[in-house]
C-alpha atoms as a PDB file:
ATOM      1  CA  UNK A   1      95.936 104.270 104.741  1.00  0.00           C
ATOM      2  CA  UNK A   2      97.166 106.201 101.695  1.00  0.00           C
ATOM      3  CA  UNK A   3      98.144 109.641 101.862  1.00  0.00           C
ATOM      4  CA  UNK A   4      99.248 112.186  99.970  1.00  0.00           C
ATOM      5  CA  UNK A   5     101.529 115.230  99.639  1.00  0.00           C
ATOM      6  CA  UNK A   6     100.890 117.996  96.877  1.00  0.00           C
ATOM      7  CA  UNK A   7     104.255 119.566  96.775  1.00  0.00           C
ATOM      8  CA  UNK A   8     105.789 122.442  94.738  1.00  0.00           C
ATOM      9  CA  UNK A   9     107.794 121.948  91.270  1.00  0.00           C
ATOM     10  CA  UNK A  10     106.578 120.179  87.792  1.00  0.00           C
ATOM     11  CA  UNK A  11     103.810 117.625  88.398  1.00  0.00           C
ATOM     12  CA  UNK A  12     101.130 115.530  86.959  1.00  0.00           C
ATOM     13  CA  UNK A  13      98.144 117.426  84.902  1.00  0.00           C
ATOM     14  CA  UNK A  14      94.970 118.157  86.413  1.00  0.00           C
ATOM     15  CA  UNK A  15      93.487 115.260  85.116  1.00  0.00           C
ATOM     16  CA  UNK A  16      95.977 112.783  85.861  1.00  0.00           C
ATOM     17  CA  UNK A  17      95.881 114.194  89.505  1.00  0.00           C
ATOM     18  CA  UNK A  18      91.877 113.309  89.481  1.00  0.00           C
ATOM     19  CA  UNK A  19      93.169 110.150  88.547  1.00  0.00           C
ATOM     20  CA  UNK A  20      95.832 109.617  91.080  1.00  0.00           C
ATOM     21  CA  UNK A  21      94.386 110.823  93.917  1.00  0.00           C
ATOM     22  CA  UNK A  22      91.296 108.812  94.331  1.00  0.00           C
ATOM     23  CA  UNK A  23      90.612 106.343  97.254  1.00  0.00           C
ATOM     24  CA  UNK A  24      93.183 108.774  98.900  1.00  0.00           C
ATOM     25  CA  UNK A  25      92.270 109.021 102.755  1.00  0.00           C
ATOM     26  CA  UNK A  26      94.238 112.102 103.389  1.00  0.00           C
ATOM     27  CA  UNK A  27      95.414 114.564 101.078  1.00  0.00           C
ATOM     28  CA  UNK A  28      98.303 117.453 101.975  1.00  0.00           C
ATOM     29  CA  UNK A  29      99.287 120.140  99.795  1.00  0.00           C
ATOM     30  CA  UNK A  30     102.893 121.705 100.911  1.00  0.00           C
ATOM     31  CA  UNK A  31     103.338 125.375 100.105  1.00  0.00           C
ATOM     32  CA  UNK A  32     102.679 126.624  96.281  1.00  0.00           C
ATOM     33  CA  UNK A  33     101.245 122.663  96.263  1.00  0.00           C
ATOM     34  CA  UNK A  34      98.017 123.789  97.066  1.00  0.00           C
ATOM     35  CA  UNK A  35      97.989 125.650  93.786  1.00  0.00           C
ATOM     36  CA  UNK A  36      98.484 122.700  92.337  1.00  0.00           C
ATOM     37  CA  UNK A  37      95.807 120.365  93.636  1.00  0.00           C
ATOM     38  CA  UNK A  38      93.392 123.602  93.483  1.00  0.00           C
ATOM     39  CA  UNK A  39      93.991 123.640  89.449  1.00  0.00           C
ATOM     40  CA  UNK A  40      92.539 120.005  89.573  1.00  0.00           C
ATOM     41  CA  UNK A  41      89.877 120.684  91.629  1.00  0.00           C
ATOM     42  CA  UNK A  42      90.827 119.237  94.950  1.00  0.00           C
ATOM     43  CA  UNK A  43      90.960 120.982  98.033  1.00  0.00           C
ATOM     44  CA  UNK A  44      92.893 119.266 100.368  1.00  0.00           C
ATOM     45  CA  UNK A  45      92.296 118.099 104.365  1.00  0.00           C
ATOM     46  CA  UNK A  46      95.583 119.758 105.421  1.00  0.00           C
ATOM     47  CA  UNK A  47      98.192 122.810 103.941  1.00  0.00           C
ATOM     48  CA  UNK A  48     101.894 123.024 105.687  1.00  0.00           C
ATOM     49  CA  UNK A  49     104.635 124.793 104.898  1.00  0.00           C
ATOM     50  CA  UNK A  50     106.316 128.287 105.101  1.00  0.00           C
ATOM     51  CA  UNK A  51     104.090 129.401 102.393  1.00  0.00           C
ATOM     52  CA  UNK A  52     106.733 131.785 100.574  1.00  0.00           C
ATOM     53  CA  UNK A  53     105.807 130.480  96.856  1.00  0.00           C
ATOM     54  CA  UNK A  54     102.689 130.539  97.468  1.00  0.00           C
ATOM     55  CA  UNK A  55     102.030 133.267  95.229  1.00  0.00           C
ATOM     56  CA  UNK A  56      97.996 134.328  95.942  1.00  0.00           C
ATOM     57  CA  UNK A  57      98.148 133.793 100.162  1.00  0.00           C
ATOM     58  CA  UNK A  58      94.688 134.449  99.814  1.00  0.00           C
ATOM     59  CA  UNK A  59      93.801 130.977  98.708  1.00  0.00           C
ATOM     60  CA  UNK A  60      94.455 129.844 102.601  1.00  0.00           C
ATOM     61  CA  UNK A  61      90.982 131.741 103.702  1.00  0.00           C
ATOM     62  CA  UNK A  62      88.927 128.957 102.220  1.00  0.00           C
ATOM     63  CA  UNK A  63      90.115 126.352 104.745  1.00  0.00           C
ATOM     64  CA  UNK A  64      90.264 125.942 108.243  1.00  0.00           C
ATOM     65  CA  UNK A  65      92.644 127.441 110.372  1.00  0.00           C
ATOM     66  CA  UNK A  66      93.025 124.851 112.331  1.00  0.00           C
ATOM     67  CA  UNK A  67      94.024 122.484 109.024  1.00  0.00           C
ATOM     68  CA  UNK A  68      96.691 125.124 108.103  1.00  0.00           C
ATOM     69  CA  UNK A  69      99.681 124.266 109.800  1.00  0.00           C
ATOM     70  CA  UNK A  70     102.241 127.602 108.610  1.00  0.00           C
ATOM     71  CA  UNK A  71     106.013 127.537 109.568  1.00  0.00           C
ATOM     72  CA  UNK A  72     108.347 130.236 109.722  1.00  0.00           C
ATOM     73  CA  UNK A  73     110.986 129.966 106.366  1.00  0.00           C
ATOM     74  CA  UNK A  74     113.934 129.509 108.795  1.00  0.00           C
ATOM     75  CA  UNK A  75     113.285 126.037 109.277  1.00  0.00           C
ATOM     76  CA  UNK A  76     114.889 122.553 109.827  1.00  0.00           C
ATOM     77  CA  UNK A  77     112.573 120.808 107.399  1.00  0.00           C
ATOM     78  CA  UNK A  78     111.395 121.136 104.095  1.00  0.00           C
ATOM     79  CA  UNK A  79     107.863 121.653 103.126  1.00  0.00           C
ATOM     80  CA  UNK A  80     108.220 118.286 101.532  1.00  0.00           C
ATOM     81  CA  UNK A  81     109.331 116.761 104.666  1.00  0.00           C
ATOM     82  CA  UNK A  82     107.007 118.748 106.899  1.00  0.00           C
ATOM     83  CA  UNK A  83     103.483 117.462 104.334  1.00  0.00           C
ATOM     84  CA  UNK A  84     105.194 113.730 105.078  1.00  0.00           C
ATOM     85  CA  UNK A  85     105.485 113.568 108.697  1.00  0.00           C
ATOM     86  CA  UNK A  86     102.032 114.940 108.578  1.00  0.00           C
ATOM     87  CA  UNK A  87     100.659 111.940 106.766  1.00  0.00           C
ATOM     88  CA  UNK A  88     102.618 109.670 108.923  1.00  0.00           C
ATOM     89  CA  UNK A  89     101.428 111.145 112.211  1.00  0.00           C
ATOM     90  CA  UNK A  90      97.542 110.826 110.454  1.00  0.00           C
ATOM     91  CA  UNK A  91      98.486 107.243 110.167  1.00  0.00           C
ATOM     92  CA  UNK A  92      99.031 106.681 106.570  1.00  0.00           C
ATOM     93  CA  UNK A  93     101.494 103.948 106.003  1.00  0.00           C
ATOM     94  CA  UNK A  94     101.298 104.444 102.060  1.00  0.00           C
ATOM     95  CA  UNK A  95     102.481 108.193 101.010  1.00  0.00           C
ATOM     96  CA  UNK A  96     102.676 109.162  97.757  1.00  0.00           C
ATOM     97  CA  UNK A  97     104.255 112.514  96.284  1.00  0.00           C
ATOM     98  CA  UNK A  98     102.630 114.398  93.362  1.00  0.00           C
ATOM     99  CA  UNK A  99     104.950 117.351  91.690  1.00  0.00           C
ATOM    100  CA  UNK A 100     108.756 118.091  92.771  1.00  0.00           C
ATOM    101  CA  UNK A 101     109.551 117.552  88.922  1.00  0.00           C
ATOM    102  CA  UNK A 102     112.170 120.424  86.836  1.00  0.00           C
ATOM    103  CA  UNK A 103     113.841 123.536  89.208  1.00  0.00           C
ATOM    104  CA  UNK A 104     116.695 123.580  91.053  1.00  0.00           C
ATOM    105  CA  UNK A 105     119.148 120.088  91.396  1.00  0.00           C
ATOM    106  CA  UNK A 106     118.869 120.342  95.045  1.00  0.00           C
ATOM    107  CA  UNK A 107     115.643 120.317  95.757  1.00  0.00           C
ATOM    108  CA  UNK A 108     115.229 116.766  93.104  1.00  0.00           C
ATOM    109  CA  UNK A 109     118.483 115.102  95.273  1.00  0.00           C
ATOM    110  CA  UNK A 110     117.078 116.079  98.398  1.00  0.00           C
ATOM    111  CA  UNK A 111     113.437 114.551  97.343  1.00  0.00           C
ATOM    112  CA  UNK A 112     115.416 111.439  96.535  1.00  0.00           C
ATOM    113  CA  UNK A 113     117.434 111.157  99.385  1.00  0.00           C
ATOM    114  CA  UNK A 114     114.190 110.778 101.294  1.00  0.00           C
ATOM    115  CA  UNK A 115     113.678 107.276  99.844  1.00  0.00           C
ATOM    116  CA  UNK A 116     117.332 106.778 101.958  1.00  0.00           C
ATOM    117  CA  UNK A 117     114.930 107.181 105.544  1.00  0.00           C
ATOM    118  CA  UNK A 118     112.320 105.298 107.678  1.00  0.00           C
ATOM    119  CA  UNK A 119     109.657 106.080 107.180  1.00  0.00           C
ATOM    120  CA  UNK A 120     109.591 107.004 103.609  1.00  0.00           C
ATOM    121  CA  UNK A 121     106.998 107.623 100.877  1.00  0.00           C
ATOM    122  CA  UNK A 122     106.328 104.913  98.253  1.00  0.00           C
ATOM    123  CA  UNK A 123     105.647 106.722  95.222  1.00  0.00           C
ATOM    124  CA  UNK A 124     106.339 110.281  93.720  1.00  0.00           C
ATOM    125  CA  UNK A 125     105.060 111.444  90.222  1.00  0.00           C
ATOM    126  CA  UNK A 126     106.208 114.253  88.230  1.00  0.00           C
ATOM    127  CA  UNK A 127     105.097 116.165  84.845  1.00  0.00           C
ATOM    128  CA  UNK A 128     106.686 113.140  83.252  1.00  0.00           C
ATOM    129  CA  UNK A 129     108.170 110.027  85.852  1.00  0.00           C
ATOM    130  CA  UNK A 130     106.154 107.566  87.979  1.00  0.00           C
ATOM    131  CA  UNK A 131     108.796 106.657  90.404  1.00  0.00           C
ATOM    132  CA  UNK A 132     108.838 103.805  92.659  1.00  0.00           C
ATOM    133  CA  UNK A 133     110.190 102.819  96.056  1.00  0.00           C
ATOM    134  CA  UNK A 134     109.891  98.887  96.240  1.00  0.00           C
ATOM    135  CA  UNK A 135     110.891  95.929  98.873  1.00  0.00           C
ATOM    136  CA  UNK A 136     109.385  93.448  97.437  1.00  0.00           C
ATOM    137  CA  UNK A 137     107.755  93.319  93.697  1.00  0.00           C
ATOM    138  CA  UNK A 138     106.125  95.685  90.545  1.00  0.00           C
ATOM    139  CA  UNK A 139     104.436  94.749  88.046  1.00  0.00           C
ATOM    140  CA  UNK A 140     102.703  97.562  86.421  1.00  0.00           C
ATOM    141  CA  UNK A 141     101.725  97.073  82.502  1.00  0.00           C
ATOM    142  CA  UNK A 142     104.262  98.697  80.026  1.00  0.00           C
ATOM    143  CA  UNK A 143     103.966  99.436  76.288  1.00  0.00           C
ATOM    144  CA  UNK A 144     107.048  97.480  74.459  1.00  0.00           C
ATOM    145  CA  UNK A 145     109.989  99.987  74.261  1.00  0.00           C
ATOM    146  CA  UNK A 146     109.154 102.048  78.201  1.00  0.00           C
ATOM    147  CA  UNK A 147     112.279 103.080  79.138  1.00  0.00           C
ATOM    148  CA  UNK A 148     112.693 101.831  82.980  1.00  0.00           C
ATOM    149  CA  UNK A 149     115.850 102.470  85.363  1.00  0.00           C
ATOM    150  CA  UNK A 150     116.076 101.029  88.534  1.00  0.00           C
ATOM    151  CA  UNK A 151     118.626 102.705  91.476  1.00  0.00           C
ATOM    152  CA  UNK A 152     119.588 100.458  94.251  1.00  0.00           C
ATOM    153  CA  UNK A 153     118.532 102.506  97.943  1.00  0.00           C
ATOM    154  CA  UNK A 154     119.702 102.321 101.338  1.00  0.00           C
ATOM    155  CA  UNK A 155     123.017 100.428 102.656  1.00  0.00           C
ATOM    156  CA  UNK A 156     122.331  97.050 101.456  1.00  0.00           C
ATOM    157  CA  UNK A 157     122.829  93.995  99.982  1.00  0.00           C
ATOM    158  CA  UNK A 158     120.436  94.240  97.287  1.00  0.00           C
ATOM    159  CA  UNK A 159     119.164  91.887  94.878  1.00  0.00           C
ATOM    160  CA  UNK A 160     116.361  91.673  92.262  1.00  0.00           C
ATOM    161  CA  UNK A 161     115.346  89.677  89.835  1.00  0.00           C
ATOM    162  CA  UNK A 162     112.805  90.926  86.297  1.00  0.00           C
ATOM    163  CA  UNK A 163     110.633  89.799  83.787  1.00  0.00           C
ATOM    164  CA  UNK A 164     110.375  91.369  80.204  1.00  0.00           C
ATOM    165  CA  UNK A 165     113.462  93.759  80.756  1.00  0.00           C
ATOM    166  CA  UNK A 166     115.648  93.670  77.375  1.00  0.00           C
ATOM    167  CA  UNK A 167     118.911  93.326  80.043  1.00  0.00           C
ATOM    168  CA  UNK A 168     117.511  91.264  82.568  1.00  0.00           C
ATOM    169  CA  UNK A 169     118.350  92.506  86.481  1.00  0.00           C
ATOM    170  CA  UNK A 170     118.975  88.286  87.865  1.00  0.00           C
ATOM    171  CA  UNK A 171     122.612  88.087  88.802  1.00  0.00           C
ATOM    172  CA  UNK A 172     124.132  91.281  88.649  1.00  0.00           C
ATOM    173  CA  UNK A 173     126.093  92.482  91.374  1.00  0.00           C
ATOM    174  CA  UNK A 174     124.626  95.791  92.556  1.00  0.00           C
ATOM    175  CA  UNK A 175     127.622  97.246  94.496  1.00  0.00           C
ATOM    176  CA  UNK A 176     127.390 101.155  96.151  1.00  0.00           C
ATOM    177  CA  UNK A 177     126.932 103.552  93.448  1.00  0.00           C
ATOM    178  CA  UNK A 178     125.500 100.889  90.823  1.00  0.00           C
ATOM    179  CA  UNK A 179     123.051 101.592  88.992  1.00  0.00           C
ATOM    180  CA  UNK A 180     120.343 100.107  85.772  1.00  0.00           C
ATOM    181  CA  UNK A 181     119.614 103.180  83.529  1.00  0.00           C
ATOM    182  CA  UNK A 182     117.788 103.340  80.612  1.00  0.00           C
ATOM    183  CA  UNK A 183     116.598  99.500  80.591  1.00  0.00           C
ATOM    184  CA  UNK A 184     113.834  98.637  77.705  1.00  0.00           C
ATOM    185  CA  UNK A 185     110.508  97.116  78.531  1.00  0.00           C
ATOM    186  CA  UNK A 186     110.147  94.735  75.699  1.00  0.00           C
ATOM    187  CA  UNK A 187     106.588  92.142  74.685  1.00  0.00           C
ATOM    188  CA  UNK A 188     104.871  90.749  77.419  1.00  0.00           C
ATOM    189  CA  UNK A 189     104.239  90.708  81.175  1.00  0.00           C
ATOM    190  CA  UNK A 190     107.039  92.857  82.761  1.00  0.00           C
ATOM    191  CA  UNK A 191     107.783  92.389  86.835  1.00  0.00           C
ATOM    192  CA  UNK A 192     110.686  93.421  89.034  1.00  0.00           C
ATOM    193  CA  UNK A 193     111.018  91.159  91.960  1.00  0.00           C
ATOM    194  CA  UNK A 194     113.497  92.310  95.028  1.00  0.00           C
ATOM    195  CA  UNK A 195     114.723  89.602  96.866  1.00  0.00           C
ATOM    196  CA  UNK A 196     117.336  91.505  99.070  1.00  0.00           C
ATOM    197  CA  UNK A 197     117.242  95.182 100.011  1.00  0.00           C
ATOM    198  CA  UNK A 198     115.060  98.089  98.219  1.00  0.00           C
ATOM    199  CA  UNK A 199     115.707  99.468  95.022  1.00  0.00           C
ATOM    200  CA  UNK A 200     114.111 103.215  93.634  1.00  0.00           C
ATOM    201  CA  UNK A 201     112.296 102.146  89.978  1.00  0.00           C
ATOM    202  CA  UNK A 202     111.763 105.084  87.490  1.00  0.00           C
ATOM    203  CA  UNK A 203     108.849 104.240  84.795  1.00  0.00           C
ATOM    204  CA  UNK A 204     107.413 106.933  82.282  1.00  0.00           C
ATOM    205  CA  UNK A 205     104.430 108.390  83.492  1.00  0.00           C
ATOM    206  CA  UNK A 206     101.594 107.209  81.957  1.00  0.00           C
ATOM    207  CA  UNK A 207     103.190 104.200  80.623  1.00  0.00           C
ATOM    208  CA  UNK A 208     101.284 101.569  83.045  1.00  0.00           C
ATOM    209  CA  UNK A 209      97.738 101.781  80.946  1.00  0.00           C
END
Protein backbone atom coordinates (compact mmCIF):
# COMPACT_ATOMS: atom_id res chain seq x y z
CA UNK A 1 0.00 0.00 0.00
CA UNK A 2 1.15 3.56 -0.72
CA UNK A 3 0.55 6.27 1.54
CA UNK A 4 1.01 9.58 1.92
CA UNK A 5 1.84 12.49 4.23
CA UNK A 6 0.95 16.23 3.25
CA UNK A 7 3.26 18.04 5.53
CA UNK A 8 4.00 21.76 6.16
CA UNK A 9 6.93 23.83 4.32
CA UNK A 10 7.59 24.41 0.33
CA UNK A 11 6.06 21.62 -1.78
CA UNK A 12 5.00 20.46 -5.12
CA UNK A 13 2.23 22.71 -7.12
CA UNK A 14 -1.25 21.84 -7.15
CA UNK A 15 -0.98 20.16 -10.22
CA UNK A 16 1.97 18.19 -9.70
CA UNK A 17 0.27 17.02 -6.38
CA UNK A 18 -2.83 15.72 -8.72
CA UNK A 19 -0.16 14.06 -10.34
CA UNK A 20 1.64 12.51 -7.48
CA UNK A 21 -0.92 11.47 -5.49
CA UNK A 22 -2.89 9.17 -7.62
CA UNK A 23 -3.32 5.35 -7.00
CA UNK A 24 -2.55 6.63 -3.40
CA UNK A 25 -4.55 4.30 -0.87
CA UNK A 26 -4.28 6.61 2.02
CA UNK A 27 -3.60 10.12 2.08
CA UNK A 28 -2.53 12.26 5.51
CA UNK A 29 -2.15 15.83 5.68
CA UNK A 30 0.02 16.93 8.97
CA UNK A 31 -0.86 20.33 10.37
CA UNK A 32 -0.85 23.54 7.86
CA UNK A 33 -0.47 20.26 5.24
CA UNK A 34 -3.96 20.12 4.86
CA UNK A 35 -3.80 23.57 3.34
CA UNK A 36 -1.76 22.27 1.07
CA UNK A 37 -3.50 19.24 -0.37
CA UNK A 38 -6.87 21.44 -0.05
CA UNK A 39 -5.21 24.05 -2.71
CA UNK A 40 -5.02 20.93 -5.08
CA UNK A 41 -8.19 19.77 -4.49
CA UNK A 42 -7.73 16.76 -2.31
CA UNK A 43 -9.21 16.23 0.87
CA UNK A 44 -7.50 13.78 2.66
CA UNK A 45 -8.69 10.33 4.75
CA UNK A 46 -6.82 11.48 7.88
CA UNK A 47 -5.38 15.17 9.51
CA UNK A 48 -2.75 14.85 12.65
CA UNK A 49 -0.87 17.14 14.22
CA UNK A 50 -0.90 19.98 16.87
CA UNK A 51 -2.51 22.15 14.37
CA UNK A 52 -0.67 25.53 15.45
CA UNK A 53 0.13 26.66 11.64
CA UNK A 54 -2.78 25.84 10.65
CA UNK A 55 -3.82 29.21 10.02
CA UNK A 56 -7.95 28.95 9.16
CA UNK A 57 -8.81 25.96 12.07
CA UNK A 58 -11.98 26.13 10.50
CA UNK A 59 -11.02 23.99 7.58
CA UNK A 60 -11.10 20.82 10.19
CA UNK A 61 -15.20 21.06 10.29
CA UNK A 62 -15.42 19.49 6.87
CA UNK A 63 -14.05 16.11 8.02
CA UNK A 64 -14.76 13.67 10.46
CA UNK A 65 -13.92 13.90 13.88
CA UNK A 66 -13.09 10.76 14.23
CA UNK A 67 -10.31 11.12 11.12
CA UNK A 68 -8.81 14.15 12.99
CA UNK A 69 -6.36 12.93 15.23
CA UNK A 70 -5.16 16.64 17.19
CA UNK A 71 -2.14 16.61 19.64
CA UNK A 72 -1.26 18.97 22.17
CA UNK A 73 2.10 21.25 20.82
CA UNK A 74 4.15 19.87 23.77
CA UNK A 75 4.86 16.79 22.13
CA UNK A 76 7.52 14.02 21.59
CA UNK A 77 6.92 13.80 17.87
CA UNK A 78 6.71 15.89 15.04
CA UNK A 79 3.71 16.32 12.92
CA UNK A 80 5.85 14.76 10.27
CA UNK A 81 6.54 11.83 12.36
CA UNK A 82 3.07 11.62 13.87
CA UNK A 83 1.28 11.64 9.69
CA UNK A 84 4.07 8.58 9.23
CA UNK A 85 3.35 6.27 11.94
CA UNK A 86 -0.17 6.85 10.90
CA UNK A 87 0.39 5.43 7.45
CA UNK A 88 2.39 2.67 8.86
CA UNK A 89 -0.18 1.59 11.43
CA UNK A 90 -2.92 1.80 8.15
CA UNK A 91 -0.56 -0.63 6.64
CA UNK A 92 1.18 1.23 3.98
CA UNK A 93 4.59 -0.14 3.39
CA UNK A 94 5.35 2.64 0.65
CA UNK A 95 5.14 6.37 2.26
CA UNK A 96 5.85 9.15 0.44
CA UNK A 97 6.27 12.90 1.73
CA UNK A 98 4.93 15.89 -0.26
CA UNK A 99 6.22 19.57 1.04
CA UNK A 100 8.91 20.08 3.99
CA UNK A 101 10.92 22.16 1.28
CA UNK A 102 12.61 26.08 2.38
CA UNK A 103 12.11 27.29 6.43
CA UNK A 104 14.04 26.65 9.15
CA UNK A 105 17.49 24.13 8.86
CA UNK A 106 16.10 22.04 11.53
CA UNK A 107 13.11 21.07 10.52
CA UNK A 108 14.96 19.89 6.65
CA UNK A 109 17.84 17.79 8.97
CA UNK A 110 15.33 16.40 11.08
CA UNK A 111 13.10 15.29 7.84
CA UNK A 112 16.31 13.70 6.66
CA UNK A 113 17.36 12.05 9.57
CA UNK A 114 14.16 10.07 9.26
CA UNK A 115 15.56 8.17 6.24
CA UNK A 116 18.32 7.07 9.28
CA UNK A 117 15.05 4.79 10.97
CA UNK A 118 12.94 1.61 10.39
CA UNK A 119 10.46 2.09 9.15
CA UNK A 120 11.05 4.99 6.95
CA UNK A 121 9.33 6.73 4.02
CA UNK A 122 10.61 6.15 0.45
CA UNK A 123 10.15 9.30 -1.21
CA UNK A 124 9.72 13.08 -0.26
CA UNK A 125 9.14 15.93 -2.86
CA UNK A 126 9.56 19.51 -2.42
CA UNK A 127 8.79 22.89 -4.49
CA UNK A 128 11.86 21.79 -6.39
CA UNK A 129 13.67 18.02 -5.30
CA UNK A 130 12.32 14.49 -5.88
CA UNK A 131 14.28 12.72 -3.30
CA UNK A 132 14.84 9.14 -3.01
CA UNK A 133 15.44 6.50 -0.36
CA UNK A 134 16.73 3.31 -2.28
CA UNK A 135 18.05 -0.44 -1.32
CA UNK A 136 18.17 -1.71 -4.29
CA UNK A 137 17.88 0.23 -7.87
CA UNK A 138 16.40 3.73 -9.80
CA UNK A 139 16.03 4.28 -12.89
CA UNK A 140 13.85 7.17 -13.53
CA UNK A 141 14.32 9.05 -17.11
CA UNK A 142 16.57 12.23 -16.94
CA UNK A 143 17.08 15.05 -19.47
CA UNK A 144 21.08 15.16 -20.31
CA UNK A 145 22.66 17.69 -17.85
CA UNK A 146 19.97 16.72 -14.34
CA UNK A 147 21.99 17.44 -11.67
CA UNK A 148 21.76 14.18 -9.27
CA UNK A 149 23.55 13.72 -5.71
CA UNK A 150 23.42 10.69 -3.98
CA UNK A 151 24.11 10.58 0.20
CA UNK A 152 25.06 7.29 1.60
CA UNK A 153 22.26 6.44 4.81
CA UNK A 154 22.37 4.39 7.77
CA UNK A 155 25.64 2.65 9.38
CA UNK A 156 26.77 0.67 6.53
CA UNK A 157 28.87 -0.70 4.19
CA UNK A 158 27.47 0.76 1.20
CA UNK A 159 28.01 0.22 -2.32
CA UNK A 160 26.42 1.22 -5.67
CA UNK A 161 27.05 1.01 -8.90
CA UNK A 162 25.35 3.74 -12.09
CA UNK A 163 24.65 4.07 -15.51
CA UNK A 164 24.81 7.44 -17.50
CA UNK A 165 26.35 9.44 -14.47
CA UNK A 166 29.25 11.80 -15.97
CA UNK A 167 31.46 10.42 -12.63
CA UNK A 168 30.36 7.05 -12.44
CA UNK A 169 29.46 5.73 -8.57
CA UNK A 170 31.33 1.72 -9.31
CA UNK A 171 34.29 1.58 -7.01
CA UNK A 172 34.35 4.38 -4.84
CA UNK A 173 34.78 3.95 -1.33
CA UNK A 174 31.82 5.54 0.46
CA UNK A 175 33.27 5.95 4.01
CA UNK A 176 31.00 7.91 7.02
CA UNK A 177 30.40 11.35 5.98
CA UNK A 178 31.00 10.68 2.08
CA UNK A 179 29.11 11.96 -0.08
CA UNK A 180 28.29 12.36 -4.44
CA UNK A 181 27.05 15.99 -4.94
CA UNK A 182 26.23 17.62 -7.86
CA UNK A 183 26.78 14.48 -10.31
CA UNK A 184 25.56 15.14 -14.16
CA UNK A 185 23.06 12.93 -15.86
CA UNK A 186 24.53 12.77 -19.27
CA UNK A 187 22.79 10.83 -22.96
CA UNK A 188 21.09 7.80 -22.44
CA UNK A 189 19.48 5.35 -20.00
CA UNK A 190 20.58 6.48 -16.47
CA UNK A 191 20.25 3.74 -13.35
CA UNK A 192 21.71 3.65 -9.86
CA UNK A 193 22.08 0.15 -8.66
CA UNK A 194 22.88 -0.45 -4.68
CA UNK A 195 24.53 -3.47 -4.07
CA UNK A 196 25.38 -2.94 -0.29
CA UNK A 197 23.53 -0.70 2.15
CA UNK A 198 20.97 2.30 1.22
CA UNK A 199 21.88 5.43 -0.15
CA UNK A 200 19.37 8.92 -0.10
CA UNK A 201 19.28 10.06 -4.16
CA UNK A 202 18.33 13.77 -4.81
CA UNK A 203 16.92 14.31 -8.57
CA UNK A 204 15.30 17.71 -9.78
CA UNK A 205 11.77 17.61 -9.59
CA UNK A 206 10.23 17.19 -12.63
CA UNK A 207 13.23 15.94 -14.33
CA UNK A 208 11.95 12.11 -14.73
CA UNK A 209 9.39 13.00 -17.84
Amino acid sequence: MRGIAFIGGEGPGAEQCRVLTRGADLIVAADSGLIAAEAAGIHPDWIVGDMDSLTEPERLKKYPQERIRQYPEDKDYTDTELALRLLWDQGCDETWLLGGGGGRIDHLFAIRSLFEREPRPLRWITAADDIHCITRSLSPELPPGSLVSVFPLGAGPWKAKSRGLRWPLDDLSWDPGFFGISNIAGEGPFSINVTEGRFLVILPLGADK
